[in-house]
Structure formats: C-alpha cells, structure tokens
C-alpha atoms as a PDB file:
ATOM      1  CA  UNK A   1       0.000   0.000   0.000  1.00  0.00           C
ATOM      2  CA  UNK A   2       1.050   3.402  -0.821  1.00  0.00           C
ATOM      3  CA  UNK A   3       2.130   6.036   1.685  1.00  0.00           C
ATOM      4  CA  UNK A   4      -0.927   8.110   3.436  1.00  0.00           C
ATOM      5  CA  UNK A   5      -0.844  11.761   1.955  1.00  0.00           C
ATOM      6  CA  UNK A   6      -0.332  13.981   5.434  1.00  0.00           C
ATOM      7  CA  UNK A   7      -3.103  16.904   5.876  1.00  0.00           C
ATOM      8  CA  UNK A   8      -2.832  19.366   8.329  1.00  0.00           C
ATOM      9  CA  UNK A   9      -5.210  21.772   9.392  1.00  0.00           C
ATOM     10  CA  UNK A  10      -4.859  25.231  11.558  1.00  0.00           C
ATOM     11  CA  UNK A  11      -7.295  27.462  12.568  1.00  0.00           C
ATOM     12  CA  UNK A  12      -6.810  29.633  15.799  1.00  0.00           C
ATOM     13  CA  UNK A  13      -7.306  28.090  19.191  1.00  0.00           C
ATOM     14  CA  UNK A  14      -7.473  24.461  17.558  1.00  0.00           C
ATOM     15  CA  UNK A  15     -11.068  23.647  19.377  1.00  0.00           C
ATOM     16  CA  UNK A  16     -13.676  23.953  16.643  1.00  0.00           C
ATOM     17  CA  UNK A  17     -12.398  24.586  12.828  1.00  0.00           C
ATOM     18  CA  UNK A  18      -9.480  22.578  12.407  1.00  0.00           C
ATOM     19  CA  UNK A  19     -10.656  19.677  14.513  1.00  0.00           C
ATOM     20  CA  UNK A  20     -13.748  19.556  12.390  1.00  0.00           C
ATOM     21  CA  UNK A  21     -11.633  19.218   9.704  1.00  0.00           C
ATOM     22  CA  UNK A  22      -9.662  16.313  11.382  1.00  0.00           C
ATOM     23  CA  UNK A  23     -12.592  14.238  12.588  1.00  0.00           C
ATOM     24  CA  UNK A  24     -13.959  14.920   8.763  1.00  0.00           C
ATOM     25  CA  UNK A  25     -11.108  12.027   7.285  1.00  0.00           C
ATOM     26  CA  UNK A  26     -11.055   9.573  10.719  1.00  0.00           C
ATOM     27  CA  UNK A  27     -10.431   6.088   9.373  1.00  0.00           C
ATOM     28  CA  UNK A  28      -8.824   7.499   5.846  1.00  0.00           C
ATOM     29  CA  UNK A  29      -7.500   4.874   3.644  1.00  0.00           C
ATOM     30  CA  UNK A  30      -5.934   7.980   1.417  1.00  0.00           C
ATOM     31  CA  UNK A  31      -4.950  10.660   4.217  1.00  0.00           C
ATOM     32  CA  UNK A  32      -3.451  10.721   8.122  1.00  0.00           C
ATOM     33  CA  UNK A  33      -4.370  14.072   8.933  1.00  0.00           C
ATOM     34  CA  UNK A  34      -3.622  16.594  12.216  1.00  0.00           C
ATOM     35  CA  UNK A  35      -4.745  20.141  13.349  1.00  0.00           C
ATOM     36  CA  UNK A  36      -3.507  22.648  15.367  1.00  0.00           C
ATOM     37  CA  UNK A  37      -3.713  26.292  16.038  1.00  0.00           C
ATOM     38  CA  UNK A  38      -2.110  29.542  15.606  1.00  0.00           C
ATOM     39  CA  UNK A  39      -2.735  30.864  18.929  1.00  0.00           C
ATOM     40  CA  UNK A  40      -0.422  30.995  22.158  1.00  0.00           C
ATOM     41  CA  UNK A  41      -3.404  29.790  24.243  1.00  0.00           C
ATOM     42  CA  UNK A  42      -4.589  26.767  21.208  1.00  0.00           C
ATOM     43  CA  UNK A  43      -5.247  23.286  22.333  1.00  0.00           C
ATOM     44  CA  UNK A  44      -2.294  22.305  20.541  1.00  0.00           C
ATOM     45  CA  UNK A  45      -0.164  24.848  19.107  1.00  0.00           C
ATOM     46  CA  UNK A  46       1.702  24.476  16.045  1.00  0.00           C
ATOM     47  CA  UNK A  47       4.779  23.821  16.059  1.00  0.00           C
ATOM     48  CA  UNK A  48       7.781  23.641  13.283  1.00  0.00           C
ATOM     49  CA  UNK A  49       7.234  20.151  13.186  1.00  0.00           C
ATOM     50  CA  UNK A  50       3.769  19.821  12.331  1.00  0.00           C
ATOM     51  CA  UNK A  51       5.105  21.822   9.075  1.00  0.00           C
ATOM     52  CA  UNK A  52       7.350  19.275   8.543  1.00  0.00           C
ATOM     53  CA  UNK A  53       5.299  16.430   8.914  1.00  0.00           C
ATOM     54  CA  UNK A  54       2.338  17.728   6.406  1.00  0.00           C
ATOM     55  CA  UNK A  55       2.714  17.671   2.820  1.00  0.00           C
ATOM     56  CA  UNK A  56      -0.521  19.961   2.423  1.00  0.00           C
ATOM     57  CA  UNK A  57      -1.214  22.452   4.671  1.00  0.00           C
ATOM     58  CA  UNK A  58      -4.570  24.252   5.157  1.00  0.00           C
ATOM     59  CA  UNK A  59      -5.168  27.143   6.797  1.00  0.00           C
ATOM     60  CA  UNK A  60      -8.937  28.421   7.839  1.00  0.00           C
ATOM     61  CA  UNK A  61      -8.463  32.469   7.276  1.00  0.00           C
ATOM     62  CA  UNK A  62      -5.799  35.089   5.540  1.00  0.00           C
ATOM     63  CA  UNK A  63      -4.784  35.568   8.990  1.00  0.00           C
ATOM     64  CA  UNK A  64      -3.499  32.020   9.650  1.00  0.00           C
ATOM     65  CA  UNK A  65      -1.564  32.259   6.545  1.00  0.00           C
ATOM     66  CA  UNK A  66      -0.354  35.453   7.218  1.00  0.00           C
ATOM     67  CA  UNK A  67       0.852  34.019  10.716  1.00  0.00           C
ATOM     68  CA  UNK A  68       2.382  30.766   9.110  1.00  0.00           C
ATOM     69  CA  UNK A  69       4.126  32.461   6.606  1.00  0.00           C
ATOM     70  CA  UNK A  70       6.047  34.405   8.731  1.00  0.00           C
ATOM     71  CA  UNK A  71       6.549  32.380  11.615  1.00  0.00           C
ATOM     72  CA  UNK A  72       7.449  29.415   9.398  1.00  0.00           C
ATOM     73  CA  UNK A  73       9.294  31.100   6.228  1.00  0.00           C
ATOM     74  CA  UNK A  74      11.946  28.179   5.758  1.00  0.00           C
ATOM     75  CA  UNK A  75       9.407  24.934   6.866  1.00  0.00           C
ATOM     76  CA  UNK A  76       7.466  25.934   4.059  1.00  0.00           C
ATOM     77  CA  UNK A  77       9.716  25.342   1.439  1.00  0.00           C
ATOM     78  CA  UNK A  78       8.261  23.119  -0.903  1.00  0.00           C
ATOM     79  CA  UNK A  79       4.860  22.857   0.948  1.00  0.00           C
ATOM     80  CA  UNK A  80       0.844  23.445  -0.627  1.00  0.00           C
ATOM     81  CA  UNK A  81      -0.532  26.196   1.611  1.00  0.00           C
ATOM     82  CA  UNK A  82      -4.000  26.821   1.185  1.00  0.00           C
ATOM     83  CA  UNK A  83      -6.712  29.092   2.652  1.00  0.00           C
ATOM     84  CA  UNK A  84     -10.293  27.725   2.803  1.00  0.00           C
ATOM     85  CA  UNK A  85     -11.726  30.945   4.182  1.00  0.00           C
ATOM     86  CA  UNK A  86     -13.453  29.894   6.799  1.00  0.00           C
ATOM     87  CA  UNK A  87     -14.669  32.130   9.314  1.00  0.00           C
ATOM     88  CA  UNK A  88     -14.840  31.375  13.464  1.00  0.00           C
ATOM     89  CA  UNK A  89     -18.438  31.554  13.224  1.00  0.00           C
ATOM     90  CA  UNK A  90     -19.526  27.959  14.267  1.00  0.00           C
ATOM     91  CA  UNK A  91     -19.999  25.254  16.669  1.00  0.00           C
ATOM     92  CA  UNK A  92     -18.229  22.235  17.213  1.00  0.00           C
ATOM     93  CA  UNK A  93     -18.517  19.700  14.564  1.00  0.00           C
ATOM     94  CA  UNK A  94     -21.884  21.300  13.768  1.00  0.00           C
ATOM     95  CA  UNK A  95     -23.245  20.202   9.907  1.00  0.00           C
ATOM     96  CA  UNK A  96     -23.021  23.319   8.082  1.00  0.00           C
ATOM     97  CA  UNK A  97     -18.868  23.828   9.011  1.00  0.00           C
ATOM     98  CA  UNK A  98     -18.793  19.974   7.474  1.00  0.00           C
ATOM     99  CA  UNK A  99     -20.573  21.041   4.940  1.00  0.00           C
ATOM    100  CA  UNK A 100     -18.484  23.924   4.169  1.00  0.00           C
ATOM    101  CA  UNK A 101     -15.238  22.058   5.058  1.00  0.00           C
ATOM    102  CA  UNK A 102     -16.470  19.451   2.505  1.00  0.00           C
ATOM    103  CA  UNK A 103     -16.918  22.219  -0.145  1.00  0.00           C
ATOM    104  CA  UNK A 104     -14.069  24.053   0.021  1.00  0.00           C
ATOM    105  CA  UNK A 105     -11.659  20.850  -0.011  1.00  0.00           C
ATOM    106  CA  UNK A 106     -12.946  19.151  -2.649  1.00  0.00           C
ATOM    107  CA  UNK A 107     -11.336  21.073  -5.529  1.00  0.00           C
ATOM    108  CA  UNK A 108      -7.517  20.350  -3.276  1.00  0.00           C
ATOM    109  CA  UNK A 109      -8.285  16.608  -2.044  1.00  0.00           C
ATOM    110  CA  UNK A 110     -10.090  13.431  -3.241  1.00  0.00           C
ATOM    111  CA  UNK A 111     -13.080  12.835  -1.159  1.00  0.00           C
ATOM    112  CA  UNK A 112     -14.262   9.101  -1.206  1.00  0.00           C
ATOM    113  CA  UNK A 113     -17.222   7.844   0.127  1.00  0.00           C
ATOM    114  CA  UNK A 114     -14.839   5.223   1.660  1.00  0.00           C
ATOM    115  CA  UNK A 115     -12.627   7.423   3.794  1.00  0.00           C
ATOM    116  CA  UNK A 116     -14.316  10.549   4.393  1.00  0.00           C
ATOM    117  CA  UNK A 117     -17.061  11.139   6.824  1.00  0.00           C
END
C-alpha cells in the first residue's frame, strides 16, 4: 500500500475549525491528517514540526496564513498552503462547518465515500 498523503489543518485556538476538519477524514485509507492552532493559548499549538510532517497544509483564514508564513518562512519550502476561508463563526462539529469544510476541499483533495465522513 502506498504512503498516506499527510493533511494538516490550523485554525486559531485548535477547538472547533481545524478539529472539524480532522474528525472529517477519521479512518482514511488515502490521508493521516492533524490540526492545530495559531494561537499561544490553542489546544495544541503548532509547532515547526507539524510543518514538517504535512505535505498539504490548510489554513482556515488570511490571517493564519499570514501568521504561518512568517513564523514558518523556511518549513514551508516546498509545501501546498491553502486558505479555505473559513470564518470562526460555528460550533463544534456542527453540519453546516462539514458542509463547508467538505466544499471548500474538494477542488484540493479526493473525497471518497470510503474514507471521508
């Protein structure tokens, strides 16, 4: 079997976007997947070596790319960043972020029946 492509996610704090995101591709065949946040105060801030791990990175606003970018200038190197623009306007796991998660990432990843929830 082929390697797992490596998604990573980042939103701000790392409690509602991102995670969504995450639980979105539990039990991927295709993708291993992690999230973390921008923030000082995020449930698990990133770090230089989630960069290194991911070979896509996605980011949920401007502002998170903004941050990246210039906290993370030479992890980057060779690395997809994309912004899904994505505001901090909903709940946890609620339907319409999946929804809009599912949306926005289907024109960057393969979504499978199979793998994705």
């Amino acid at each position: 079997m082929s390697r797992r492509e490596k998604l990573l996610f980042i939103c701000s704090q790392n409690r509602i976007r991102s995670v969504t995101a995450e639980t979105l591709f539990a039990g991927s065949l295709q993708y291993e997947v992690r999230s973390a946040g921008t923030d000082p105060d995020a449930r698990i801030k990133l770090t230089a070596g989630h960069i290194g791990w991911a070979d896509r990175i996605f980011v949920m606003e401007k502002r998170h790319q903004n941050r990246v970018q210039k906290r993370f200038r030479s992890e980057l190197q060779g690395k997809r960043l994309v912004c899904l623009y994505i505001p901090d306007d909903y709940e946890p796991l609620a339907e319409d972020l999946k929804e809009i998660l599912r949306a926005r990432l289907m024109e960057h990843v393969e979504l499978s029946s199979e793998d994705f929830v």
